[in-house]
N, C-alpha and C. Protein backbone atom coordinates (compact mmCIF):
# COMPACT_ATOMS: atom_id res chain seq x y z
N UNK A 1 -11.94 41.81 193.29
CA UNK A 1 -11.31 41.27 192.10
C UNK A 1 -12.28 41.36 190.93
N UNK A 2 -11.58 41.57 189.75
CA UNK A 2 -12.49 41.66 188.47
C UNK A 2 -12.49 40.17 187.64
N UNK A 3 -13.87 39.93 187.74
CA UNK A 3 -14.06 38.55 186.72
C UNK A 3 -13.62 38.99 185.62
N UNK A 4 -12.93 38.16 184.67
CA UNK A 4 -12.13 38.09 183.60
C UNK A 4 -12.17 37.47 182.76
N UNK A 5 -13.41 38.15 181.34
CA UNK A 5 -13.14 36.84 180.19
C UNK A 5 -11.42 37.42 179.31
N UNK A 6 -11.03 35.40 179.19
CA UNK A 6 -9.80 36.08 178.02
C UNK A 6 -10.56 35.58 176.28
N UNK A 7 -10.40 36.63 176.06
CA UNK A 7 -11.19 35.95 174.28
C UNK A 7 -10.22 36.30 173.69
N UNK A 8 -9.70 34.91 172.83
CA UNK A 8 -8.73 34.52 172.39
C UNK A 8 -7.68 33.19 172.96
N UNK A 9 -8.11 32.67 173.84
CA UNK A 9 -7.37 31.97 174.56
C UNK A 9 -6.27 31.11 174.02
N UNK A 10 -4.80 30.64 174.79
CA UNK A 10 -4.56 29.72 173.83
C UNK A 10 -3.69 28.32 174.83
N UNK A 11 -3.77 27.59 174.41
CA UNK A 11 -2.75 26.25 175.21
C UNK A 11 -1.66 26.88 174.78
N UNK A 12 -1.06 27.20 173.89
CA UNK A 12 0.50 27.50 173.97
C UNK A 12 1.21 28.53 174.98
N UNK A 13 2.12 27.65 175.69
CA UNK A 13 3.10 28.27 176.67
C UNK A 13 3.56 29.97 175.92
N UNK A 14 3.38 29.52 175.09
CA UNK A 14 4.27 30.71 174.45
C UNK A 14 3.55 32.31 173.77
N UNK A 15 2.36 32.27 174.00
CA UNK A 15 1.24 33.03 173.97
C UNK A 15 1.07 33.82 174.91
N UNK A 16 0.55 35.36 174.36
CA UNK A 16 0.31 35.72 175.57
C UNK A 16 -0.84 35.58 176.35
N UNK A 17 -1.79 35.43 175.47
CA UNK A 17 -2.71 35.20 176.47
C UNK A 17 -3.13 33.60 177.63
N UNK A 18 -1.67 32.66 177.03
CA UNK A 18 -1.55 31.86 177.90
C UNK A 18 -0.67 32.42 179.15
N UNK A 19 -0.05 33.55 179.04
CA UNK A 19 0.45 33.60 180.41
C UNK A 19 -0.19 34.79 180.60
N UNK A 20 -1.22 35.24 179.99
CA UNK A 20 -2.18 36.18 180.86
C UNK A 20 -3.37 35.59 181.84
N UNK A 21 -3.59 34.43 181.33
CA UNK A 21 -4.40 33.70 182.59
C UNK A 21 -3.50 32.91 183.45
N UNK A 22 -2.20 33.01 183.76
CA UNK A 22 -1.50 32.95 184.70
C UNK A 22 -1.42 33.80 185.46
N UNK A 23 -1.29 35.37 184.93
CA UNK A 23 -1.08 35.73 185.96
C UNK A 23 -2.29 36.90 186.50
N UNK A 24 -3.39 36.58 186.03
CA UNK A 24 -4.95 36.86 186.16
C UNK A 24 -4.85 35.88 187.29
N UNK A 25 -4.78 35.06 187.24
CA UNK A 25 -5.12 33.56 188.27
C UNK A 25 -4.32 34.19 189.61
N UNK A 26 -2.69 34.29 189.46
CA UNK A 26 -2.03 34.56 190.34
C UNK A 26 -2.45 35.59 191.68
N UNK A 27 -2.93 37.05 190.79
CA UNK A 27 -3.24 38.14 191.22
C UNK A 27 -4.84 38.26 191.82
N UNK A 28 -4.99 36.90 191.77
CA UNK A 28 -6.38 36.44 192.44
C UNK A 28 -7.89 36.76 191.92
N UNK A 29 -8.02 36.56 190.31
CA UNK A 29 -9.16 37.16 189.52
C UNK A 29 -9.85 36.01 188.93
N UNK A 30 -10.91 36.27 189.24
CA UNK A 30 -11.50 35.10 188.59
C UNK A 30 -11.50 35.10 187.04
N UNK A 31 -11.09 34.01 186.25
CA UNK A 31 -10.86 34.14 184.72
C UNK A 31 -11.92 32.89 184.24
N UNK A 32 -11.99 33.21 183.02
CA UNK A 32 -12.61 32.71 182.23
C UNK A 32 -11.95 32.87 180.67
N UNK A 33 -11.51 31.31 180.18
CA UNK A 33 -10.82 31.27 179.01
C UNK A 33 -11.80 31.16 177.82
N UNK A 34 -11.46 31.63 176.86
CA UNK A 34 -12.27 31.18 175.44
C UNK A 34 -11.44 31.56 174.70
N UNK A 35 -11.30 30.29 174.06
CA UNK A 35 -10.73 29.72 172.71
C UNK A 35 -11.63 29.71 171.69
N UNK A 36 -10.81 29.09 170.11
CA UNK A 36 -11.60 28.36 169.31
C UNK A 36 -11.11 26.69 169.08
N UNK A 37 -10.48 26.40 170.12
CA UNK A 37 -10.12 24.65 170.17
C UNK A 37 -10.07 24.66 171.96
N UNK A 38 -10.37 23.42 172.06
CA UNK A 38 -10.78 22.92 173.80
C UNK A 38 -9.22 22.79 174.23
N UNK A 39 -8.78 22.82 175.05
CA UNK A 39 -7.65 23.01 175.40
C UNK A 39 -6.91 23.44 176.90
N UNK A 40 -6.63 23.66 177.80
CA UNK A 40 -5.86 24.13 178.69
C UNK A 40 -4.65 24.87 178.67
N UNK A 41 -5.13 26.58 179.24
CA UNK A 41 -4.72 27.30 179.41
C UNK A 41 -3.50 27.74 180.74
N UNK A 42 -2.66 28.84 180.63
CA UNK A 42 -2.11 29.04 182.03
C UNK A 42 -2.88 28.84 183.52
N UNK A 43 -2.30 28.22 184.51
CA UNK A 43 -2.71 27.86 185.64
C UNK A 43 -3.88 26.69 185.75
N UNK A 44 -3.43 26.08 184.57
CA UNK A 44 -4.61 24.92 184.06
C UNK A 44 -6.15 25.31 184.13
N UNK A 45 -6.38 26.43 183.55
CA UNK A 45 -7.74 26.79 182.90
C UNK A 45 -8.28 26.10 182.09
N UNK A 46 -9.58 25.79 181.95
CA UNK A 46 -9.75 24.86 180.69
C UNK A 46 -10.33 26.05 180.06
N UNK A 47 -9.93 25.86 178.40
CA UNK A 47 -10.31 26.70 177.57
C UNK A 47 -11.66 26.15 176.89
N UNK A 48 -12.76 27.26 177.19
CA UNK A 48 -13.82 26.86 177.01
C UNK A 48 -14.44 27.80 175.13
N UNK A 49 -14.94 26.71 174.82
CA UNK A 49 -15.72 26.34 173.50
C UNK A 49 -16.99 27.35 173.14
N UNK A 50 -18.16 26.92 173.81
CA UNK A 50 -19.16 27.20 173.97
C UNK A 50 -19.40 28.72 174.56
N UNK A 51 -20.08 29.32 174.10
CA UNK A 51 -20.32 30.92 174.79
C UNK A 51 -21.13 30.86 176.03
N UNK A 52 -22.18 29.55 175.80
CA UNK A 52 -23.17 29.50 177.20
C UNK A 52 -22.28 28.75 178.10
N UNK A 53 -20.98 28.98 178.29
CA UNK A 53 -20.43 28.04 179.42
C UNK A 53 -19.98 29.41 180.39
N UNK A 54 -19.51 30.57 179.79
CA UNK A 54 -19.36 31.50 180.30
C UNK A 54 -20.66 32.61 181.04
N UNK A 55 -20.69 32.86 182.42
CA UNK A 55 -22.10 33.26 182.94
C UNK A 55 -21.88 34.34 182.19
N UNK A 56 -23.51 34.87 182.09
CA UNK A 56 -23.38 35.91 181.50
C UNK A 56 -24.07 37.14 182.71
N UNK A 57 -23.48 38.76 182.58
CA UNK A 57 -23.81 39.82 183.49
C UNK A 57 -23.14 39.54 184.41
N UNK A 58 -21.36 38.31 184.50
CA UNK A 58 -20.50 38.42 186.06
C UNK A 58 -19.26 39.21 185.19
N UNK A 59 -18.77 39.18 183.91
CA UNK A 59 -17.74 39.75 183.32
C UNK A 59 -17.29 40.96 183.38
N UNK A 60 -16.58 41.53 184.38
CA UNK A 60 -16.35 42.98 184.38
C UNK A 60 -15.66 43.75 183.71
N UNK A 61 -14.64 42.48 182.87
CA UNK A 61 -13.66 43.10 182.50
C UNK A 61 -12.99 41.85 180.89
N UNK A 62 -13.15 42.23 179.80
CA UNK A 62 -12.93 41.25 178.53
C UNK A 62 -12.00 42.08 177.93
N UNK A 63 -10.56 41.10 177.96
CA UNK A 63 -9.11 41.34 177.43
C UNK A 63 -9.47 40.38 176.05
N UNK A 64 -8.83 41.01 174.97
CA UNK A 64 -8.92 40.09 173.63
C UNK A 64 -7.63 39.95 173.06
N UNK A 65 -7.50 38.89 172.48
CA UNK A 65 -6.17 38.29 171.95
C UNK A 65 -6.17 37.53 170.67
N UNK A 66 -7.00 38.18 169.98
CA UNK A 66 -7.29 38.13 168.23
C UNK A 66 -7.95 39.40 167.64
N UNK A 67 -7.15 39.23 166.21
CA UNK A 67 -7.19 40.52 165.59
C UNK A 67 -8.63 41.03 165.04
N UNK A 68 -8.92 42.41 164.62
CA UNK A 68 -10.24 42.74 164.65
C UNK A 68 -10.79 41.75 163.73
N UNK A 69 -10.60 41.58 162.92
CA UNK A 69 -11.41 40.53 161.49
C UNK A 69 -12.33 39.56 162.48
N UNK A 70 -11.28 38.84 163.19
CA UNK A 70 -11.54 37.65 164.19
C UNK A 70 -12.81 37.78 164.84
N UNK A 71 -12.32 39.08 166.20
CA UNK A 71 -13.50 39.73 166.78
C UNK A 71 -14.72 39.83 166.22
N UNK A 72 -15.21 40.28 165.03
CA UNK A 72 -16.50 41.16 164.87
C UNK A 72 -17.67 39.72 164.58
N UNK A 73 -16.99 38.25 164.46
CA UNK A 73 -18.53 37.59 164.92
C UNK A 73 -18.28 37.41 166.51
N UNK A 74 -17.56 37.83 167.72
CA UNK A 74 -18.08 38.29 168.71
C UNK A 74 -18.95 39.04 168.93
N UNK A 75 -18.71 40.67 168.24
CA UNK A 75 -19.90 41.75 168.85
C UNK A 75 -21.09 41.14 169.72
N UNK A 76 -21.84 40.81 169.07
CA UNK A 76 -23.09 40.45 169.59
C UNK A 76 -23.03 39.74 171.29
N UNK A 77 -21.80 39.09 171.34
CA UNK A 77 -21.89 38.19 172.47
C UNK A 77 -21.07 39.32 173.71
N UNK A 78 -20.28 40.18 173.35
CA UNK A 78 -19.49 41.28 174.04
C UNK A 78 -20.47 42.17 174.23
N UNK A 79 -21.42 42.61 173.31
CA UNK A 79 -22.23 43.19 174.18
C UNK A 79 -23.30 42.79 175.40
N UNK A 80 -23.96 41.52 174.66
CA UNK A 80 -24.65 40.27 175.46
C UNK A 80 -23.95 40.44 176.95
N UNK A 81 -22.60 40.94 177.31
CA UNK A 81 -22.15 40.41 178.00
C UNK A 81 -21.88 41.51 179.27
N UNK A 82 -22.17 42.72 178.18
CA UNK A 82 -21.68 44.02 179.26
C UNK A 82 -20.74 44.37 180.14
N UNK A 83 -19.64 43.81 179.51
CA UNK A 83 -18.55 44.31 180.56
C UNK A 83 -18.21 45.65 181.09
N UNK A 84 -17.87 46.44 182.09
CA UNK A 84 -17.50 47.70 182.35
C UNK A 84 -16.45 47.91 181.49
N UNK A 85 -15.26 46.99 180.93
CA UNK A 85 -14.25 47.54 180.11
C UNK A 85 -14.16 46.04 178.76
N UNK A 86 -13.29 46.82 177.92
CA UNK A 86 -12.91 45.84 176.77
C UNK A 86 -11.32 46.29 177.15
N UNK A 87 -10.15 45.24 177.05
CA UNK A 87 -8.72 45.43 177.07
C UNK A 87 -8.88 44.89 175.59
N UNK A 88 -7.81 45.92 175.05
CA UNK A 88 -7.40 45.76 173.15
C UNK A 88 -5.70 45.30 173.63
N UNK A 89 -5.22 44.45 173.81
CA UNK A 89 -4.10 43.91 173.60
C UNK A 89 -3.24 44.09 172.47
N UNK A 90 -2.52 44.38 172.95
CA UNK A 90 -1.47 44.68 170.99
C UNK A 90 -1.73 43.59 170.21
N UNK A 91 -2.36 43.93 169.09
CA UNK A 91 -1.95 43.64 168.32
C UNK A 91 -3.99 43.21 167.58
N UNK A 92 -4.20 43.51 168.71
CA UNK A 92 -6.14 43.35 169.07
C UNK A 92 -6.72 44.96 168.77
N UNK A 93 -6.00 45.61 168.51
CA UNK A 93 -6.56 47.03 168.69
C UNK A 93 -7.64 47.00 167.22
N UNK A 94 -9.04 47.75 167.58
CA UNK A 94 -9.97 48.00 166.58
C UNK A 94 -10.73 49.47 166.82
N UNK A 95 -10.54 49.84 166.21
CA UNK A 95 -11.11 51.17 166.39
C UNK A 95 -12.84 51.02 165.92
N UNK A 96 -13.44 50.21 165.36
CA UNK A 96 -14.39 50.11 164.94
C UNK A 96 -15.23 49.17 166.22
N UNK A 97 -14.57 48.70 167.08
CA UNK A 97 -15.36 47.77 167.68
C UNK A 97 -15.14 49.07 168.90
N UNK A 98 -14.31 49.41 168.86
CA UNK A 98 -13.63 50.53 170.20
C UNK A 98 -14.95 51.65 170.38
N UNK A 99 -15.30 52.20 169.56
CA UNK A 99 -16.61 53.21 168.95
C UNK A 99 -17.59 52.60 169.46
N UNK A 100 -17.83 51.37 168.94
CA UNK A 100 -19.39 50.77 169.26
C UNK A 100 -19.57 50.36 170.63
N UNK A 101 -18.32 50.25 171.42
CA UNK A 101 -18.28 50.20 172.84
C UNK A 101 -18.27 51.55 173.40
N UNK A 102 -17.93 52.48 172.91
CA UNK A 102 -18.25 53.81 173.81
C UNK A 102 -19.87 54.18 173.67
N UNK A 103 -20.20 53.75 172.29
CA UNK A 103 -21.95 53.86 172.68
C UNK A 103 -22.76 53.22 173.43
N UNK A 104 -22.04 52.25 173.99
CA UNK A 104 -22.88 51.48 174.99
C UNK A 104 -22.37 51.59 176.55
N UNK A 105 -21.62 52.76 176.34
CA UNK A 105 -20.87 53.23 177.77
C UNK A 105 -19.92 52.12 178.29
N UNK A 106 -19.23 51.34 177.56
CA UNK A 106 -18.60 50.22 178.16
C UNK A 106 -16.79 51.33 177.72
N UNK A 107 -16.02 50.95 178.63
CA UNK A 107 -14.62 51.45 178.40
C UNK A 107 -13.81 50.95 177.79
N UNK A 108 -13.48 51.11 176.47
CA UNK A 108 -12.65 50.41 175.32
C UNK A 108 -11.32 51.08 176.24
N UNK A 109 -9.84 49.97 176.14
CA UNK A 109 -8.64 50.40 176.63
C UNK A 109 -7.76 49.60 175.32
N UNK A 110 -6.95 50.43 175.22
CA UNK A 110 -5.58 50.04 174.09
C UNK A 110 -4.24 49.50 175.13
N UNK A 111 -4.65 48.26 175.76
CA UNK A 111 -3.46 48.16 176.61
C UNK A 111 -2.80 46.93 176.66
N UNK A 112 -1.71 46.37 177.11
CA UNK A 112 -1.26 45.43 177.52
C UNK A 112 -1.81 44.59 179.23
N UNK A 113 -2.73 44.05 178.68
CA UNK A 113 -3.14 43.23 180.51
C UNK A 113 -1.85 42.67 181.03
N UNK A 114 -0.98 42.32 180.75
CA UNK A 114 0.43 41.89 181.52
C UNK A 114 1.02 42.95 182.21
N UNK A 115 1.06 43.96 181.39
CA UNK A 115 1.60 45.42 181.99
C UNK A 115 0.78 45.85 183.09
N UNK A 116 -0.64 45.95 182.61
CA UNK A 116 -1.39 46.35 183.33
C UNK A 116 -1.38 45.79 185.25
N UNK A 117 -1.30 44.59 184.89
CA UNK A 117 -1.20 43.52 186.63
C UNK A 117 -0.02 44.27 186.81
N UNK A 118 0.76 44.08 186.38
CA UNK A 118 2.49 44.39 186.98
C UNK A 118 2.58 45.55 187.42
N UNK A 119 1.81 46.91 186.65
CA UNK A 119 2.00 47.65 187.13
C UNK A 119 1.03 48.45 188.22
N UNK A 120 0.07 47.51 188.52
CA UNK A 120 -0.93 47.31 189.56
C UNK A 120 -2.08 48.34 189.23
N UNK A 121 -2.21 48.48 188.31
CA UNK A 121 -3.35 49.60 187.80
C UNK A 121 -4.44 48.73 187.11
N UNK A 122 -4.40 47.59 187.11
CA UNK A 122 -5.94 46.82 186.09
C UNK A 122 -6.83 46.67 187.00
């Protein structure tokens, strides 16, 4: 299973990335939520605050669920973090952050993580 940060997290039912750590959880992956408010996520995740709450060098795999503007005071901590892939979620897509991840050999993807579980390819 691939450890799983979600950046962007949200308490609302109605989000996707609240029912992407549902069904991250379901499909048996270890997740890790981050928000920017404390909160509880799908499958009662607590949505975590702090960047040092998340280990750093277990993340294999960071799905995002805010738009590039949002992202770029991440960089520093996404790379900090080295995942083998970045998931660009609609509506998350950056071509500028997408670039700076192929120079560091990490795999930028333009995808839907919901699709992705369902269709058993993540």
């Amino acid at each position: 299973m691939k450890p799983t940060l979600i950046l962007g997290a949200s308490p609302q039912p109605d989000r996707y990335a609240f029912l992407a750590a549902e069904m991250l959880k379901s499909y048996g992956h270890e997740v890790f939520a981050f928000g920017r408010r404390k909160g509880e996520t799908g499958a009662g995740l607590p949505i975590l605050i702090n960047q040092s709450e998340v280990p750093d060098n277990q993340i294999d795999t960071i799905t995002l669920y805010m738009n590039a503007e949002v992202q770029k005071s991440y960089y520093p901590w996404i790379f900090q973090l080295n995942p083998k892939r970045v998931i660009f979620n609609p509506g998350a897509e950056n071509p500028e952050l997408a670039k700076m991840l192929r120079e560091r050999n990490i795999e930028p993807l333009e995808a839907c993580t919901l699709v992705m579980l369902r269709s058993r390819i993540y």
